[in-house]
N, C-alpha and C. Protein backbone atom coordinates (compact mmCIF):
# COMPACT_ATOMS: atom_id res chain seq x y z
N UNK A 1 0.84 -1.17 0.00
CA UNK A 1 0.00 0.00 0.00
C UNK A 1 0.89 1.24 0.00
N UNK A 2 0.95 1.82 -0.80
CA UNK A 2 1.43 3.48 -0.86
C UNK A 2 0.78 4.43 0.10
N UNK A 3 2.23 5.49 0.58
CA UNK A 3 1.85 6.12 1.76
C UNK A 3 1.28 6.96 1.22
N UNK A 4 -0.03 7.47 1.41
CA UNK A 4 -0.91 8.41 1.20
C UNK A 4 -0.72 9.84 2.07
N UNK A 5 -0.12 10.58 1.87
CA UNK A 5 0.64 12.13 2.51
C UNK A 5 -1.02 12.32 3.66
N UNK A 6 -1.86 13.02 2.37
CA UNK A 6 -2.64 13.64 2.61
C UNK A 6 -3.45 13.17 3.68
N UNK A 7 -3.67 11.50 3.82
CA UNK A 7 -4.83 10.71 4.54
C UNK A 7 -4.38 11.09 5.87
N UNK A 8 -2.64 10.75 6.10
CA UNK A 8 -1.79 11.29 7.30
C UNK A 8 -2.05 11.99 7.63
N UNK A 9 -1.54 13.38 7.00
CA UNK A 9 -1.62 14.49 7.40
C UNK A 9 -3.22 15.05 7.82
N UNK A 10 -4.08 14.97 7.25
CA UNK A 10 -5.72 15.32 8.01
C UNK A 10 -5.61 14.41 9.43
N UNK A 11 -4.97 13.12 9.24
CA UNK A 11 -4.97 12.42 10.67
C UNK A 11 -4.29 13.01 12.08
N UNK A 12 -3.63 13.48 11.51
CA UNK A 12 -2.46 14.61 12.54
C UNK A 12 -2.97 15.75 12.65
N UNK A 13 -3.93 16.42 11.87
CA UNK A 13 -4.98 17.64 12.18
C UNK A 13 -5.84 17.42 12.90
N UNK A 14 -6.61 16.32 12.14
CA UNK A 14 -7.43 15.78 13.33
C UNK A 14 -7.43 15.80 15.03
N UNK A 15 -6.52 14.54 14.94
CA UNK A 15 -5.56 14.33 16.92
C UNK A 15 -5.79 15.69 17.12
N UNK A 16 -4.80 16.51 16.66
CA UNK A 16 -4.26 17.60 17.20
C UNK A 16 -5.47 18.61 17.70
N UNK A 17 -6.39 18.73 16.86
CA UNK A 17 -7.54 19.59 16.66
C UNK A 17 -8.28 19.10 17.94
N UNK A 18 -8.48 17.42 17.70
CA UNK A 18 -9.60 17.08 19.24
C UNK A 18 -9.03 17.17 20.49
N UNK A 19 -7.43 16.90 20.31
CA UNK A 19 -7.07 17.38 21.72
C UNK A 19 -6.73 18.62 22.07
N UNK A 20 -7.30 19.59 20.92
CA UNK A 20 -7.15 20.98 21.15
C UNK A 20 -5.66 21.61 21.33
N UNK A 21 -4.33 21.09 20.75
CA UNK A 21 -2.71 20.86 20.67
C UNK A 21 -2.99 22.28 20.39
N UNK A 22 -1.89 22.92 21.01
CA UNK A 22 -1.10 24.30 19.98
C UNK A 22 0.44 24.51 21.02
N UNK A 23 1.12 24.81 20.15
CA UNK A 23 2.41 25.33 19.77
C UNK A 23 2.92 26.53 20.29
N UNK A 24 3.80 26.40 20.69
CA UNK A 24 4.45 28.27 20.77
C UNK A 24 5.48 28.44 20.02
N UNK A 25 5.05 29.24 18.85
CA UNK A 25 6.04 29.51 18.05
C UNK A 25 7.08 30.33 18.27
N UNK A 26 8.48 30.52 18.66
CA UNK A 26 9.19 31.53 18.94
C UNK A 26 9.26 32.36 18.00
N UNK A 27 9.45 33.69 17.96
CA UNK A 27 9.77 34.77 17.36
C UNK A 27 11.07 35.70 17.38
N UNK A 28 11.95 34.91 17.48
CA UNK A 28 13.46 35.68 18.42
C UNK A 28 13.44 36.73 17.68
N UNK A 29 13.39 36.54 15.83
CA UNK A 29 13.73 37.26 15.17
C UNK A 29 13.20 38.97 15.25
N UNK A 30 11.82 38.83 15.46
CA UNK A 30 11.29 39.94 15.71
C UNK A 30 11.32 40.75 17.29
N UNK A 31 12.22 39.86 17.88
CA UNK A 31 12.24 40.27 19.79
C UNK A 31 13.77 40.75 19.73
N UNK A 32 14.56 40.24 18.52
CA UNK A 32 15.76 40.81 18.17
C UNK A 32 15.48 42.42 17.90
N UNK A 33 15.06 42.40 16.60
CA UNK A 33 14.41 43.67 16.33
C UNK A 33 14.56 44.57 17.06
N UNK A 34 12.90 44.40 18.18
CA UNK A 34 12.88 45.43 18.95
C UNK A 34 13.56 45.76 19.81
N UNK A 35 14.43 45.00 20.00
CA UNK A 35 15.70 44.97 21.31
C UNK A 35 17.00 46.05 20.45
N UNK A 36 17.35 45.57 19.62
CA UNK A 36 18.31 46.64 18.61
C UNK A 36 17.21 48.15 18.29
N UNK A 37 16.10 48.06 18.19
CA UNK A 37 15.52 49.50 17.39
C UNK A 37 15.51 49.95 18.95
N UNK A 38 15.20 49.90 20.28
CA UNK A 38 15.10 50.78 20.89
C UNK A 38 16.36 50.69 21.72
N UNK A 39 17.50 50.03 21.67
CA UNK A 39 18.84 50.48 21.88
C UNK A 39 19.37 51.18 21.25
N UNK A 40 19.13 50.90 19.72
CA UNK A 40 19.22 52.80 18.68
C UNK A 40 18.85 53.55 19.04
N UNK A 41 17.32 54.03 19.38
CA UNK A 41 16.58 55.15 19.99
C UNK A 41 17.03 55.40 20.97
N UNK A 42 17.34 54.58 21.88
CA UNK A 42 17.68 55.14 23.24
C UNK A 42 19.04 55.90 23.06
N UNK A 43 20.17 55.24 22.30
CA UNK A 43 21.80 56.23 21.43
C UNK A 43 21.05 57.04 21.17
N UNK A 44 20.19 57.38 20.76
CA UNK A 44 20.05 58.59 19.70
C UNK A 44 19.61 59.83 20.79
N UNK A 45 18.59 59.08 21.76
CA UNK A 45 18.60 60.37 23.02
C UNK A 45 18.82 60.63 23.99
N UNK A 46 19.99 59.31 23.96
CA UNK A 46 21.17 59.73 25.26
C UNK A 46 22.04 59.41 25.22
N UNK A 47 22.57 58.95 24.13
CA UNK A 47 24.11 58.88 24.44
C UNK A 47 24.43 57.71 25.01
N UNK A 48 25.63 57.22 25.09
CA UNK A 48 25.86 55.67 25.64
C UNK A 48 25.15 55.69 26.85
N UNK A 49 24.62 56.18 27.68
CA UNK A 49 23.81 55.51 28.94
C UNK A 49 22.14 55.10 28.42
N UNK A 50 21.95 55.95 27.35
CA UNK A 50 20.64 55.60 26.58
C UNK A 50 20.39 54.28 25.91
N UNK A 51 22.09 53.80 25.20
CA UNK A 51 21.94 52.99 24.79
C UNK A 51 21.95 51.59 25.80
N UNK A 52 22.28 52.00 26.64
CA UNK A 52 22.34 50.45 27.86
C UNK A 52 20.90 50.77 27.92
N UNK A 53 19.69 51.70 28.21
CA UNK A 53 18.52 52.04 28.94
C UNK A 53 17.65 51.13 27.85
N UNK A 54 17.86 51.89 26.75
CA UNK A 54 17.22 51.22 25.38
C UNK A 54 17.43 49.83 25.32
N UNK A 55 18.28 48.99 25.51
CA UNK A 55 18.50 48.04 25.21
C UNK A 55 17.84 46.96 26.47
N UNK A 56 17.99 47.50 27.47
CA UNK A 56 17.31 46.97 28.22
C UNK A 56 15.62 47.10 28.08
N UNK A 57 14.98 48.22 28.09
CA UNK A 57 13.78 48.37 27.96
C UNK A 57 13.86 47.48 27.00
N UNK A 58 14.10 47.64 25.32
CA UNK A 58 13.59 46.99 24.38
C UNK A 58 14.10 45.56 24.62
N UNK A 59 14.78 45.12 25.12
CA UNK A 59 14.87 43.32 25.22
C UNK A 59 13.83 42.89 26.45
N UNK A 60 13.56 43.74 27.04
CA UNK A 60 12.28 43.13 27.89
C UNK A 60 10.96 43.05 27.05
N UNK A 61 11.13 44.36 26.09
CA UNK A 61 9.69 43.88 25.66
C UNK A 61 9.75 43.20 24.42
N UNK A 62 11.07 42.90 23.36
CA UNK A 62 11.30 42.32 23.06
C UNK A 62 10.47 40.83 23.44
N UNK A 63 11.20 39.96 24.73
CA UNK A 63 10.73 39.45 25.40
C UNK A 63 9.29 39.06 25.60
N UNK A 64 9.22 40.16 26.12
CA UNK A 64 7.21 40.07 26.44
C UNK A 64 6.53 39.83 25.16
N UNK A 65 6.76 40.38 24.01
CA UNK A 65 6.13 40.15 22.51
C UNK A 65 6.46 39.12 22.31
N UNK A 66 7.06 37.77 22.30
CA UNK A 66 7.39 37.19 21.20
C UNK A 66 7.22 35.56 22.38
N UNK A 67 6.87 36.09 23.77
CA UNK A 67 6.67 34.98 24.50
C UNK A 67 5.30 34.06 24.81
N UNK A 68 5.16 33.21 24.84
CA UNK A 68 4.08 32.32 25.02
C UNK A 68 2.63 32.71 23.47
N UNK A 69 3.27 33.10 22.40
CA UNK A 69 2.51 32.97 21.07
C UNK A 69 2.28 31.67 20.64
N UNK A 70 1.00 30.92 20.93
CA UNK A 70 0.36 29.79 20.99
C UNK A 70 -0.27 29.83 19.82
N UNK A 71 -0.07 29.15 18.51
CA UNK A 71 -0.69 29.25 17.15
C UNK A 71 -1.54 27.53 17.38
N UNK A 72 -2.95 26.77 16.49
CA UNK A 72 -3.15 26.00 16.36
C UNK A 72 -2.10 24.80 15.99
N UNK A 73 -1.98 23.45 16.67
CA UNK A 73 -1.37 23.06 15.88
C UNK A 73 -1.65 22.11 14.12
N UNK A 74 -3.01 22.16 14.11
CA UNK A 74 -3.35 22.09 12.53
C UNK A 74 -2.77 22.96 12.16
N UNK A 75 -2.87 24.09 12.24
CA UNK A 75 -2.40 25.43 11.40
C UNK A 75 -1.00 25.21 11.10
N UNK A 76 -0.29 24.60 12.45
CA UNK A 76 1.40 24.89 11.72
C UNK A 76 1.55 23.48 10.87
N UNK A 77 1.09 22.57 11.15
CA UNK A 77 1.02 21.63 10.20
C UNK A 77 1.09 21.48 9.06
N UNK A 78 0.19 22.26 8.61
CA UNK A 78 -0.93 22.58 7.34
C UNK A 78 0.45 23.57 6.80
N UNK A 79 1.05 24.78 7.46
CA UNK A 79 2.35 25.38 6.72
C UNK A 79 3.40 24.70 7.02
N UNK A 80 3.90 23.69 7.39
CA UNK A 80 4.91 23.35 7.22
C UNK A 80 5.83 23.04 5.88
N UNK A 81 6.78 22.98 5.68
CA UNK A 81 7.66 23.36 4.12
C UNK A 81 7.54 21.69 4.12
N UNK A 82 7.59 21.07 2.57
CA UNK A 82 7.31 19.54 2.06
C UNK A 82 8.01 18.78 3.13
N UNK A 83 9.76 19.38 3.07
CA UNK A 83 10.28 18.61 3.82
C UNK A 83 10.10 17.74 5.29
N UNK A 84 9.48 19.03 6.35
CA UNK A 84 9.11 18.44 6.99
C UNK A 84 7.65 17.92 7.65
N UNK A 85 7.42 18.41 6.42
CA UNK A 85 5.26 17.35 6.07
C UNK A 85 5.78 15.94 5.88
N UNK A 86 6.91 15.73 5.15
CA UNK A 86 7.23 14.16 4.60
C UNK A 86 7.76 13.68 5.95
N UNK A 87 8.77 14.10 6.69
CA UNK A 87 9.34 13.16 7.70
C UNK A 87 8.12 13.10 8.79
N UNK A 88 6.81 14.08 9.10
CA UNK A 88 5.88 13.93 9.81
C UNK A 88 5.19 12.67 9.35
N UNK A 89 4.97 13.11 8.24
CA UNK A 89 4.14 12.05 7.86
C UNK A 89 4.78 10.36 7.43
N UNK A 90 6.12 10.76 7.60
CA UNK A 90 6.82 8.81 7.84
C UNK A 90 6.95 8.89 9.27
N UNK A 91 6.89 9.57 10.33
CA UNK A 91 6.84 9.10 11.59
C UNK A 91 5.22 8.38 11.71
N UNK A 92 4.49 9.50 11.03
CA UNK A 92 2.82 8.68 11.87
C UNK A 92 2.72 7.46 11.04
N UNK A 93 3.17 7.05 9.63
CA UNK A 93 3.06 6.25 8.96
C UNK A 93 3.55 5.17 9.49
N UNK A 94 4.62 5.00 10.10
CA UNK A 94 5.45 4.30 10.88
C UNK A 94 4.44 3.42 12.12
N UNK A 95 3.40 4.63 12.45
CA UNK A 95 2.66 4.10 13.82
C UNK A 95 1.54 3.18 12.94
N UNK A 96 1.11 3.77 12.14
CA UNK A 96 -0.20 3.23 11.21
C UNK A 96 -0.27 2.29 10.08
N UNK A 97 1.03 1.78 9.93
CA UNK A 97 1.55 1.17 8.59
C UNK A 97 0.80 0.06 8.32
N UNK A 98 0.36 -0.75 9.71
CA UNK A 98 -0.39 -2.21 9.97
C UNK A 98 -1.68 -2.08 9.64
N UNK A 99 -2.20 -0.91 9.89
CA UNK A 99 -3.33 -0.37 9.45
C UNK A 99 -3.99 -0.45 8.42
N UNK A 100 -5.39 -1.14 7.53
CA UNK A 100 -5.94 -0.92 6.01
C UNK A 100 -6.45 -0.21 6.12
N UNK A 101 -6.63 1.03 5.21
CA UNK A 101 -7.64 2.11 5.21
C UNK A 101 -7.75 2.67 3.84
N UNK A 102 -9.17 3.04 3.35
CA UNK A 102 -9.05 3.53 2.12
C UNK A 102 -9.00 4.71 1.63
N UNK A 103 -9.42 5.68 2.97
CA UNK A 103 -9.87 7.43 2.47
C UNK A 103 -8.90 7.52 4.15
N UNK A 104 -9.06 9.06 4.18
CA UNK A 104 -8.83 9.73 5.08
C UNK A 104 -9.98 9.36 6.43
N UNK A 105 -11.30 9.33 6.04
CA UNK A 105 -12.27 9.11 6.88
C UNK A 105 -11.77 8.12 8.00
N UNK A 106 -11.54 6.97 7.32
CA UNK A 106 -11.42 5.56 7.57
C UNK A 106 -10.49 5.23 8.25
N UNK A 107 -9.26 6.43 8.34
CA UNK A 107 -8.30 6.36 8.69
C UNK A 107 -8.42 6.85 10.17
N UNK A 108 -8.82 8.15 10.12
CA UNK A 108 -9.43 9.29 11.39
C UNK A 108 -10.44 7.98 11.93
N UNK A 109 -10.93 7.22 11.44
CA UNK A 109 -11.73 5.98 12.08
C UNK A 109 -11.12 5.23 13.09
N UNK A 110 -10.15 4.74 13.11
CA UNK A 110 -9.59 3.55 13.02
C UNK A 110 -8.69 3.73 14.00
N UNK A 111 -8.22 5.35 13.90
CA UNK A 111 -7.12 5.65 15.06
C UNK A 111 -7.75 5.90 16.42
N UNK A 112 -9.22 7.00 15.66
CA UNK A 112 -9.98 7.70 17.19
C UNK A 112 -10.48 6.74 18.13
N UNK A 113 -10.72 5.22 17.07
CA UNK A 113 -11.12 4.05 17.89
C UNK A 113 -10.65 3.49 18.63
N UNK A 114 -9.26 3.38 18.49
CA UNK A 114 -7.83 2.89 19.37
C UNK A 114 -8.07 4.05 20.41
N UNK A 115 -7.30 3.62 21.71
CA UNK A 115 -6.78 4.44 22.54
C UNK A 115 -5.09 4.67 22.46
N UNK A 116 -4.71 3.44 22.40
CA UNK A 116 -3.26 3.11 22.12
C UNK A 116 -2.91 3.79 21.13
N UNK A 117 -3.61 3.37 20.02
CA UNK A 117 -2.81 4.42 18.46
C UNK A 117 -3.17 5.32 18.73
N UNK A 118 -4.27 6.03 19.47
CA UNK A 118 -4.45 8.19 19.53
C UNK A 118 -2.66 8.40 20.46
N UNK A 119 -2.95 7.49 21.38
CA UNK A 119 -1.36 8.06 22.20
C UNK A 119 -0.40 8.28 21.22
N UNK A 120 -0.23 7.12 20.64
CA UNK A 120 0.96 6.81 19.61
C UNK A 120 1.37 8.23 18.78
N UNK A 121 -0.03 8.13 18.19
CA UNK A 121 0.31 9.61 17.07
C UNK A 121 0.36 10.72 17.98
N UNK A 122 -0.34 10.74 18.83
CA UNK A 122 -0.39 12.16 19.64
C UNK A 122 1.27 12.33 20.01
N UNK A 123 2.22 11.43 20.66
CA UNK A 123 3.38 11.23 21.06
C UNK A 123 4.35 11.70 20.11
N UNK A 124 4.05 11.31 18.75
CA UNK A 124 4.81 11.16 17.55
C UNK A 124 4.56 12.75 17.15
N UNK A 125 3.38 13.24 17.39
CA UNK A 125 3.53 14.47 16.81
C UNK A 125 3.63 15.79 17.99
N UNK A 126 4.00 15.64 19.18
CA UNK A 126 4.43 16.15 20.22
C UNK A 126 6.17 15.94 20.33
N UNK A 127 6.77 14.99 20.28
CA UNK A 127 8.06 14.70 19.56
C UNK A 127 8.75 15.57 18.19
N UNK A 128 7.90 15.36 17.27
CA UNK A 128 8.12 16.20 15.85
C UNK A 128 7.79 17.42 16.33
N UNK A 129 7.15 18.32 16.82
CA UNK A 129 7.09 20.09 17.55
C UNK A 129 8.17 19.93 18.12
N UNK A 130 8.38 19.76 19.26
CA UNK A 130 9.06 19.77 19.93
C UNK A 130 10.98 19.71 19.70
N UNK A 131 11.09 18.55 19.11
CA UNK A 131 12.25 18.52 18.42
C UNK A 131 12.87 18.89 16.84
N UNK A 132 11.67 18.97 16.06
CA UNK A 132 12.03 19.39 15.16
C UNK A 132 11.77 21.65 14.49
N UNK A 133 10.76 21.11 15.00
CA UNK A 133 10.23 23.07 15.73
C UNK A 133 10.51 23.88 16.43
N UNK A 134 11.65 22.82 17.48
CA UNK A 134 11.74 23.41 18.57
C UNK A 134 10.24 24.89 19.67
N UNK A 135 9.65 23.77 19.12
CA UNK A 135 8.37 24.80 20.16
C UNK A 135 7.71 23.78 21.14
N UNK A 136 7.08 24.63 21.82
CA UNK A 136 6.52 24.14 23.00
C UNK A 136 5.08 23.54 22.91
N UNK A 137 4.54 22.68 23.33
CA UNK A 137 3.37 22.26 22.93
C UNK A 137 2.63 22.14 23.87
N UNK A 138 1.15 22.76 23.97
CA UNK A 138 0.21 22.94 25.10
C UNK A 138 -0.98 22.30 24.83
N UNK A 139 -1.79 22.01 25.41
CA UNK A 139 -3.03 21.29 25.40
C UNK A 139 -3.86 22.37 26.09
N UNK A 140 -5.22 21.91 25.60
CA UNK A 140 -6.39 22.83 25.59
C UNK A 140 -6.85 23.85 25.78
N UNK A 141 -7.71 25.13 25.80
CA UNK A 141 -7.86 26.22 25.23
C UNK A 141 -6.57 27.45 25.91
């Protein structure tokens, strides 16, 4: 049987969706930002003690912006780049391989029915965030 991407991947939306999963995506890049633009501003209106003031203010809020941003985890799923949609989807494949199924339905069937296989994938795709996303993964609202 050929691995079907797509059947996977709705299966991993699924999990994720009923156990209500989301992510914290880091943002360094933009907590960088504001940490450099208001250590500039602060040089600009005081002089090297401005720029220690600035830099501090702006890496705190730096900080504060870019911390605990909890996105769905269908959503980051759903954007993830091919590459790592394919190794997601040979980890859950890996759990489900024993599995016959013909649609996506059947599939989302078969797992929600198990208790054992919801862990499995739920594990597998708390593992893949985590280590490959490096983000944090939270459960329910």
């Amino acid at each position: 049987m050929p691995v079907r991407m797509d059947d996977v991947m709705r299966l991993a939306c699924h999990l994720a969706a009923e156990r209500k999963m989301k992510a914290a995506v880091k943002g360094s890049a933009k907590g960088a930002m504001v940490a450099g633009a208001a250590a500039f501003a602060g040089g600009l209106l005081g002089g090297p003690p401005g720029i220690a003031v600035g830099g501090v203010v702006g890496g705190l809020l730096g900080a504060w912006m870019t911390s605990g941003q909890f996105q769905p985890l269908p959503q980051i799923i759903m954007e993830l780049p091919a590459v790592q949609r394919q190794k997601l989807c040979d980890e859950i494949f890996a759990i489900v391989r024993h599995l016959d199924w013909v649609d996506a339905a059947q599939l989302i069937a078969l797992v929600m029915g198990n208790a054992a296989l919801q862990q499995s994938v739920a594990a597998a795709l708390v593992s893949f965030v985590s280590q490959q996303l490096k983000a944090e993964v939270q459960y329910g609202d």
